[in-house]
N, C-alpha and C. Protein backbone atom coordinates (compact mmCIF):
# COMPACT_ATOMS: atom_id res chain seq x y z
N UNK A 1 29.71 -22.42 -170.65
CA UNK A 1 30.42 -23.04 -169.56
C UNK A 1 29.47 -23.15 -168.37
N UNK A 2 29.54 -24.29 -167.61
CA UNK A 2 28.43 -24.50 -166.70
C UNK A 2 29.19 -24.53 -165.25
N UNK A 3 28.81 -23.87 -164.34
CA UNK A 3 29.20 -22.97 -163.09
C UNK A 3 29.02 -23.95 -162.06
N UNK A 4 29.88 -24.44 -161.29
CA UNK A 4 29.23 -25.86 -160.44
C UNK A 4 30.13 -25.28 -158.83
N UNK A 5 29.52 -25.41 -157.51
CA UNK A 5 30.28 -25.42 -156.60
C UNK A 5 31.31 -26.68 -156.42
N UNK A 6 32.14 -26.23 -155.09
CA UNK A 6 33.55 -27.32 -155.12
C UNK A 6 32.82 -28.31 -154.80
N UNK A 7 31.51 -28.07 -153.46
CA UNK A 7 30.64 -28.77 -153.00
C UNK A 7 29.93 -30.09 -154.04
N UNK A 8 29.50 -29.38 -154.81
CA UNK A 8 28.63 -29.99 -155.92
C UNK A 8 29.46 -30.97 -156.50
N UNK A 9 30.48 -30.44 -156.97
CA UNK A 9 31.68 -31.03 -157.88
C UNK A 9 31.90 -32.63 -157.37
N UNK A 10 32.52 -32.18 -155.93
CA UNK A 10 32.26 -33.68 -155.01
C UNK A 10 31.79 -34.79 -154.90
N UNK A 11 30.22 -34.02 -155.20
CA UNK A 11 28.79 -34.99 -155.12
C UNK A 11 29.21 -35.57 -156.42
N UNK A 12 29.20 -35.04 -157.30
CA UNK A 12 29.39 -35.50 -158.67
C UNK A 12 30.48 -35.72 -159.51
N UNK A 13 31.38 -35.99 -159.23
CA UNK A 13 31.91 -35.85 -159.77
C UNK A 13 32.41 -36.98 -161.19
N UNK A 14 31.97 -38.09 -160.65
CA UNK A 14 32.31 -38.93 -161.67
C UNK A 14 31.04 -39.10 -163.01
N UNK A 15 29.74 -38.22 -162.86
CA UNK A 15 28.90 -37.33 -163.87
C UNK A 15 29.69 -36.54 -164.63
N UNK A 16 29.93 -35.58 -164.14
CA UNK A 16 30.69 -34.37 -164.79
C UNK A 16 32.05 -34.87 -165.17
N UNK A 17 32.37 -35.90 -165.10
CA UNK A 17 33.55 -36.58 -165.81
C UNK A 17 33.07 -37.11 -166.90
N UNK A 18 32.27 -37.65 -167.16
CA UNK A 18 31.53 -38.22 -168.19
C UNK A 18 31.05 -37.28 -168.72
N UNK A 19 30.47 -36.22 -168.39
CA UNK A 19 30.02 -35.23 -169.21
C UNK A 19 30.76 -34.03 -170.42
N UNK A 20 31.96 -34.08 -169.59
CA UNK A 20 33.26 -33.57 -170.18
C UNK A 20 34.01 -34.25 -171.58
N UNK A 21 34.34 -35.86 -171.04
CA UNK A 21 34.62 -36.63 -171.94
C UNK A 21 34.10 -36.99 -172.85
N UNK A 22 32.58 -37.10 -172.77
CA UNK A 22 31.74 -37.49 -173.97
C UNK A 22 30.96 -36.54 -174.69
N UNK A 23 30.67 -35.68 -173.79
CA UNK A 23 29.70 -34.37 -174.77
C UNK A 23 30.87 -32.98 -174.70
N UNK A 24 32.15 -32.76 -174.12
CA UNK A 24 32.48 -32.04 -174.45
C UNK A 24 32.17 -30.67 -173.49
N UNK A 25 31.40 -30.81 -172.79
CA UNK A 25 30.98 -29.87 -171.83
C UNK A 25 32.26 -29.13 -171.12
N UNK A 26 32.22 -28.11 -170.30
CA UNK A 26 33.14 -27.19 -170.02
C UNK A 26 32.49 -26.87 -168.47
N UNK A 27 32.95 -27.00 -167.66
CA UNK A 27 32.84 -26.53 -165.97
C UNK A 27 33.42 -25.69 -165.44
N UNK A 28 33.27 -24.62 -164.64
CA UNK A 28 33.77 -23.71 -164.35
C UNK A 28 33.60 -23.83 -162.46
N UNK A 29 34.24 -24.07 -161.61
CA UNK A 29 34.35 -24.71 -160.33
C UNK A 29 34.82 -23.69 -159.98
N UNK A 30 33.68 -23.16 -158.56
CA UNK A 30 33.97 -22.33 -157.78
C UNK A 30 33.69 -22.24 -156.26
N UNK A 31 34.38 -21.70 -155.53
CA UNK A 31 34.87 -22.00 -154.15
C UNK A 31 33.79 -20.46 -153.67
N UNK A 32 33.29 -20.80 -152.75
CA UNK A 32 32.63 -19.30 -152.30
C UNK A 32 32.41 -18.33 -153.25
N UNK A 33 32.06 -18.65 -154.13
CA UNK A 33 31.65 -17.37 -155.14
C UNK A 33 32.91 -16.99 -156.70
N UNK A 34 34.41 -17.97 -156.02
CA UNK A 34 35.11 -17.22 -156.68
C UNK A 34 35.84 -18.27 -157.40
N UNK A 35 35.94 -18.09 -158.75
CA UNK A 35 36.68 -19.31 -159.95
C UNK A 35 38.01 -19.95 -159.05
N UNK A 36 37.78 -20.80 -159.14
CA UNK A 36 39.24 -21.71 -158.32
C UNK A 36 39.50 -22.62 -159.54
N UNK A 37 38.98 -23.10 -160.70
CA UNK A 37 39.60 -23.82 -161.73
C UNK A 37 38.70 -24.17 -162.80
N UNK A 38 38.94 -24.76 -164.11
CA UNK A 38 38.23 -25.12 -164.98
C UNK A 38 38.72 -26.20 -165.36
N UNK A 39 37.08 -27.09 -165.82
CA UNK A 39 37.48 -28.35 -166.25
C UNK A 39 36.90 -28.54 -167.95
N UNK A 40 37.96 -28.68 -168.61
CA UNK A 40 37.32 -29.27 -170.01
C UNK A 40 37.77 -29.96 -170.54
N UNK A 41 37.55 -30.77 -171.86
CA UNK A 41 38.47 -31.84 -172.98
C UNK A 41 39.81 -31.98 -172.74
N UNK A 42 40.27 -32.87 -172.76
CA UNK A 42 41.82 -32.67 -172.96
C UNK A 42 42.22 -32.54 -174.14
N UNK A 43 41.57 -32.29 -175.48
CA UNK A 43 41.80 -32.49 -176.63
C UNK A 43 41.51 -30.25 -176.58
N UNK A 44 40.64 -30.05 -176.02
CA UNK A 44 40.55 -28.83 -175.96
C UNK A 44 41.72 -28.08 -175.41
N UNK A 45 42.18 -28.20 -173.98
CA UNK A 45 43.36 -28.21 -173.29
C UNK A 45 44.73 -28.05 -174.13
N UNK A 46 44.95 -29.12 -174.91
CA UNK A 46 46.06 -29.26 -175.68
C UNK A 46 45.94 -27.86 -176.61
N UNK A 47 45.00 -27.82 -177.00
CA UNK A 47 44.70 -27.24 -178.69
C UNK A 47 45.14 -25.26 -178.02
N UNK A 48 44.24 -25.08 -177.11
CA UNK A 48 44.98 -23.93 -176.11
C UNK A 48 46.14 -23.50 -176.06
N UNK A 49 47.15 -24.84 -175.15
CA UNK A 49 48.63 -24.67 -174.74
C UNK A 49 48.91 -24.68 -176.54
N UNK A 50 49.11 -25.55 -177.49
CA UNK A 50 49.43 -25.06 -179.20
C UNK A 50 49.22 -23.51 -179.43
N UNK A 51 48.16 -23.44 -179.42
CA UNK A 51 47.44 -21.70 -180.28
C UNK A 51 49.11 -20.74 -179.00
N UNK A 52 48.78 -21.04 -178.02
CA UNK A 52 50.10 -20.53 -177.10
C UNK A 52 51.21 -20.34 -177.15
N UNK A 53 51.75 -21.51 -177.67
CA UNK A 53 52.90 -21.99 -178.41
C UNK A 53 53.35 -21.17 -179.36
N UNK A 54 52.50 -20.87 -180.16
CA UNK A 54 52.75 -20.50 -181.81
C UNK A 54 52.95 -19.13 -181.20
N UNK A 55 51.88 -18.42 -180.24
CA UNK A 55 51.85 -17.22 -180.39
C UNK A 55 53.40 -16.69 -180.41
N UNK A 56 53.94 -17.15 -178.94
CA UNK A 56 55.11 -16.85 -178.02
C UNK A 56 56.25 -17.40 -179.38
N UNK A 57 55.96 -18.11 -180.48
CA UNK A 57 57.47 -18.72 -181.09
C UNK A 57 57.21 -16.94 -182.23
N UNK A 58 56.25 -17.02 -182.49
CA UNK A 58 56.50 -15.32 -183.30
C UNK A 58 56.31 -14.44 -183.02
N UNK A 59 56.27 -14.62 -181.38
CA UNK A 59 56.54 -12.82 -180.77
C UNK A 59 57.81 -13.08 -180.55
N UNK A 60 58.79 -14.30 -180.33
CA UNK A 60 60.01 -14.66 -180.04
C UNK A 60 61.11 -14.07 -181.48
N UNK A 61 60.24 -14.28 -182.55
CA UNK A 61 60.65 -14.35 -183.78
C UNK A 61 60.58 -12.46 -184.50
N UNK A 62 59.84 -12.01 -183.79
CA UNK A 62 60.08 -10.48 -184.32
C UNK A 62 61.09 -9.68 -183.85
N UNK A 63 61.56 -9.22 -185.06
CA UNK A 63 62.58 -8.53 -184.70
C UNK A 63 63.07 -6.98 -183.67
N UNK A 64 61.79 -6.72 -183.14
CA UNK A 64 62.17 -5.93 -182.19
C UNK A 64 61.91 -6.54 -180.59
N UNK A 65 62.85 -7.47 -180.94
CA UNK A 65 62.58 -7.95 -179.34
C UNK A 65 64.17 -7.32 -178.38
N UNK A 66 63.73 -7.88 -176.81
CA UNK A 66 64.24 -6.63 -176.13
C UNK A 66 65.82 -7.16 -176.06
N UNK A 67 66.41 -5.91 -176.52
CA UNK A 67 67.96 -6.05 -176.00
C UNK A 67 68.08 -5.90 -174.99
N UNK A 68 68.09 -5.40 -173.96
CA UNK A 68 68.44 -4.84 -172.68
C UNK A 68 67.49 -5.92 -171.85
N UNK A 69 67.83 -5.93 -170.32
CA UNK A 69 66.96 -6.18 -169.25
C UNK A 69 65.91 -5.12 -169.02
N UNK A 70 66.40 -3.77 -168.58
CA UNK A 70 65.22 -2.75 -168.78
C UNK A 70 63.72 -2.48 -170.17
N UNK A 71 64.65 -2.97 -171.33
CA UNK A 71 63.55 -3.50 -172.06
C UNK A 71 63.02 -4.35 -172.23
N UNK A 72 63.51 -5.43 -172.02
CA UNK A 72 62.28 -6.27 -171.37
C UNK A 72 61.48 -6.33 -170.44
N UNK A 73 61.77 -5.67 -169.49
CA UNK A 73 61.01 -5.89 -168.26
C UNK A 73 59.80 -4.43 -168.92
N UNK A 74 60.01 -3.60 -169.92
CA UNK A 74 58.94 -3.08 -170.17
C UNK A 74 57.90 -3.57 -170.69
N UNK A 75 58.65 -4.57 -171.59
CA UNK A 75 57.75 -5.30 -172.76
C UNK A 75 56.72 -6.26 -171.62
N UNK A 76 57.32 -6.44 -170.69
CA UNK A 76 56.92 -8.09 -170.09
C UNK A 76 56.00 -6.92 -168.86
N UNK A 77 55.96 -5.38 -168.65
CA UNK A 77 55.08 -4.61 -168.46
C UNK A 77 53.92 -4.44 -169.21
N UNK A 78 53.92 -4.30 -170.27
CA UNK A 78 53.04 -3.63 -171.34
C UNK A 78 52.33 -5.40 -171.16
N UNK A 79 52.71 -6.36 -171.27
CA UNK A 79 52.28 -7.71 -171.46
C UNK A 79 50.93 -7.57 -170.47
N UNK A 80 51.52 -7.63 -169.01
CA UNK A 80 50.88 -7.78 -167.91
C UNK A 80 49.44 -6.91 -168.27
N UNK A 81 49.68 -5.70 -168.00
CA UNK A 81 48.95 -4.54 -168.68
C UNK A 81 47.32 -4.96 -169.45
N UNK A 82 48.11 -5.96 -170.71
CA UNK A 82 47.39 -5.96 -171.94
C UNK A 82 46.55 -7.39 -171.29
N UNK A 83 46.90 -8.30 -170.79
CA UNK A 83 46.45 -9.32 -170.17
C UNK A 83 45.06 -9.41 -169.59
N UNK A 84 45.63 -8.06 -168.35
CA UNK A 84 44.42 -7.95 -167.43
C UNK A 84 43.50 -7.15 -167.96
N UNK A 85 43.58 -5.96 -168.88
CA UNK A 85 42.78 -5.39 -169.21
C UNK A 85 41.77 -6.31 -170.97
N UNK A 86 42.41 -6.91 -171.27
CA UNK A 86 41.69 -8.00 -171.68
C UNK A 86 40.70 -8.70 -171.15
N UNK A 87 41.33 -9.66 -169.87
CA UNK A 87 40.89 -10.18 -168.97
C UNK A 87 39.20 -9.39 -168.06
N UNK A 88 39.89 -8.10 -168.17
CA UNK A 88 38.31 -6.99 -167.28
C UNK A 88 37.53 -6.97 -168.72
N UNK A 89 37.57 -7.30 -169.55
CA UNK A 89 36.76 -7.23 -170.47
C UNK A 89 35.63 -8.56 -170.94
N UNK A 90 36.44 -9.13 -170.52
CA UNK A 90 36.01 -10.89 -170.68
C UNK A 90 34.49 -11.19 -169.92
């Protein structure tokens, strides 16, 4: 993934549009130091929100999902949890 300021982005942007669309490239746009968004394929994009999809229809689909409000809000704890500490790993 190639690291571009918002600045830069600006200058260029109709490059790095082309670069995306035709080679597939991946941008990672950042504001003072800190990720403010990513740009890639829309064919990539899609394929993401799917793999997403599926996950959430068979965690929807197992059978210990939460009866209660209090159990869910654990599950949808443990979620958060598992996310970010993923995420610090990345």
């Amino acid at each position: 993934m190639i690291t571009v300021s918002t600045m830069e982005m600006r200058r260029r942007v109709g490059d790095i549009l082309n670069r995306v669309a035709l080679r597939g490239d991946e941008y990672l746009i950042e504001r003072k130091g800190k990720p403010m968004a990513v740009m890639m394929p829309v064919e990539k994009a899609q394929a993401i929100r799917r793999a997403a999809r599926l996950r959430l229809g068979e965690w929807l689909s197992r059978p210990n999902t939460a009866a209660t409000d209090d159990q869910a809000m654990k599950l949808a704890n443990q979620a958060r949890r598992a996310a970010r500490s993923a995420k610090r790993k990345a």
